[in-house]
Protein backbone atom coordinates (compact mmCIF):
# COMPACT_ATOMS: atom_id res chain seq x y z
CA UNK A 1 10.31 0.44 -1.36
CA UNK A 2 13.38 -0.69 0.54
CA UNK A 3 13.40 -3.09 3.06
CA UNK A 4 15.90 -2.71 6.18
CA UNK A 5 17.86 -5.24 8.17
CA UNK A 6 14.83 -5.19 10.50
CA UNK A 7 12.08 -6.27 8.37
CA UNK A 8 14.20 -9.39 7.91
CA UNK A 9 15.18 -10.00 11.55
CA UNK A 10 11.51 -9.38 12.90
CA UNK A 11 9.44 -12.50 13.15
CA UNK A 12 6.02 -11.64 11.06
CA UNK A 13 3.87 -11.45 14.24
CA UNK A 14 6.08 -8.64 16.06
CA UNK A 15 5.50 -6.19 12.54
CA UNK A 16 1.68 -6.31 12.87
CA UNK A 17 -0.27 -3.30 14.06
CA UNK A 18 -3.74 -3.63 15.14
CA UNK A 19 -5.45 -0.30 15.72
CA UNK A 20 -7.10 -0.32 19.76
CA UNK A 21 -10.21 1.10 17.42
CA UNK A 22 -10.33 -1.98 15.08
CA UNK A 23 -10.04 -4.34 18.84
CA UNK A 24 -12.77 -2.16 20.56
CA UNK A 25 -15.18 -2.69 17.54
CA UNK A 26 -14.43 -6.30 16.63
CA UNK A 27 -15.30 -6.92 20.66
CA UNK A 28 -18.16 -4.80 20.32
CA UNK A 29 -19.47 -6.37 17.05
CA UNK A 30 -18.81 -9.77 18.30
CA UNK A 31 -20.64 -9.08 21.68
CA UNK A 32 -23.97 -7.73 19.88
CA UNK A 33 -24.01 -10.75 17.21
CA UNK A 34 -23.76 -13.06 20.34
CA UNK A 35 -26.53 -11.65 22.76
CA UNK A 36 -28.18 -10.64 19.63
CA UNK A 37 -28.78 -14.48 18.78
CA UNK A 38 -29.54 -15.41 22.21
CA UNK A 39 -31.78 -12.55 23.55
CA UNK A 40 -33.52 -11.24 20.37
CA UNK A 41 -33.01 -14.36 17.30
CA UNK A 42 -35.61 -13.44 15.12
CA UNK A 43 -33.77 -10.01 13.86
CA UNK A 44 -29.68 -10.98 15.12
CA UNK A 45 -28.98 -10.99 11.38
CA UNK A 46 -29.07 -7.42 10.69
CA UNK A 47 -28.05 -5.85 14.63
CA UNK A 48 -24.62 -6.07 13.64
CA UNK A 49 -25.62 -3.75 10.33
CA UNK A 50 -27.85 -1.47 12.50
CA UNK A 51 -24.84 -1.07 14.99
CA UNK A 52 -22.13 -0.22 12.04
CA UNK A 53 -25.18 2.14 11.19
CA UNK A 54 -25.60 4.11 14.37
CA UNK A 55 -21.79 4.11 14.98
CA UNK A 56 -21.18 5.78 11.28
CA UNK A 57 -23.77 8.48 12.02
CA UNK A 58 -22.79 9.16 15.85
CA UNK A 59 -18.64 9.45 14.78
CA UNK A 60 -18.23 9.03 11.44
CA UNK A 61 -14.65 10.03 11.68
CA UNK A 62 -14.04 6.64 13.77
CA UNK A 63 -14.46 6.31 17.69
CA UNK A 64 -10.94 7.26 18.65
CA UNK A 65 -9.73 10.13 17.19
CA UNK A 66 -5.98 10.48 16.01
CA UNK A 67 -4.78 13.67 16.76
């Protein structure tokens, strides 16, 4: 793979792409292990499993569909 004149001019930070889906869902996940482990502590371990669960059987080809 060749690289071109911009991959060398580009600071690192500029060349990263971050999928809105991956955002959404790390916000999501991170907002269910918090109120998990406040409201409900005795099962907050696994409520980030059981979410990745019911997400993968309600739109298992992701939440944002490309195309």
């Amino acid at each position: 793979m060749s690289r071109t004149y911009a991959d060398y001019t580009h600071p690192w930070w500029r060349r990263l792409v971050v999928s809105r889906e991956a955002v959404m869902l790390a916000l999501l996940v991170g907002l269910v292990d918090t109120f998990g482990k406040v409201l409900i502590p005795q099962t907050a371990g696994i409520l980030v499993y059981v979410l990745m669960a019911a997400i993968l059987l309600w739109r298992p080809e992701g939440l944002f569909r490309a195309g």
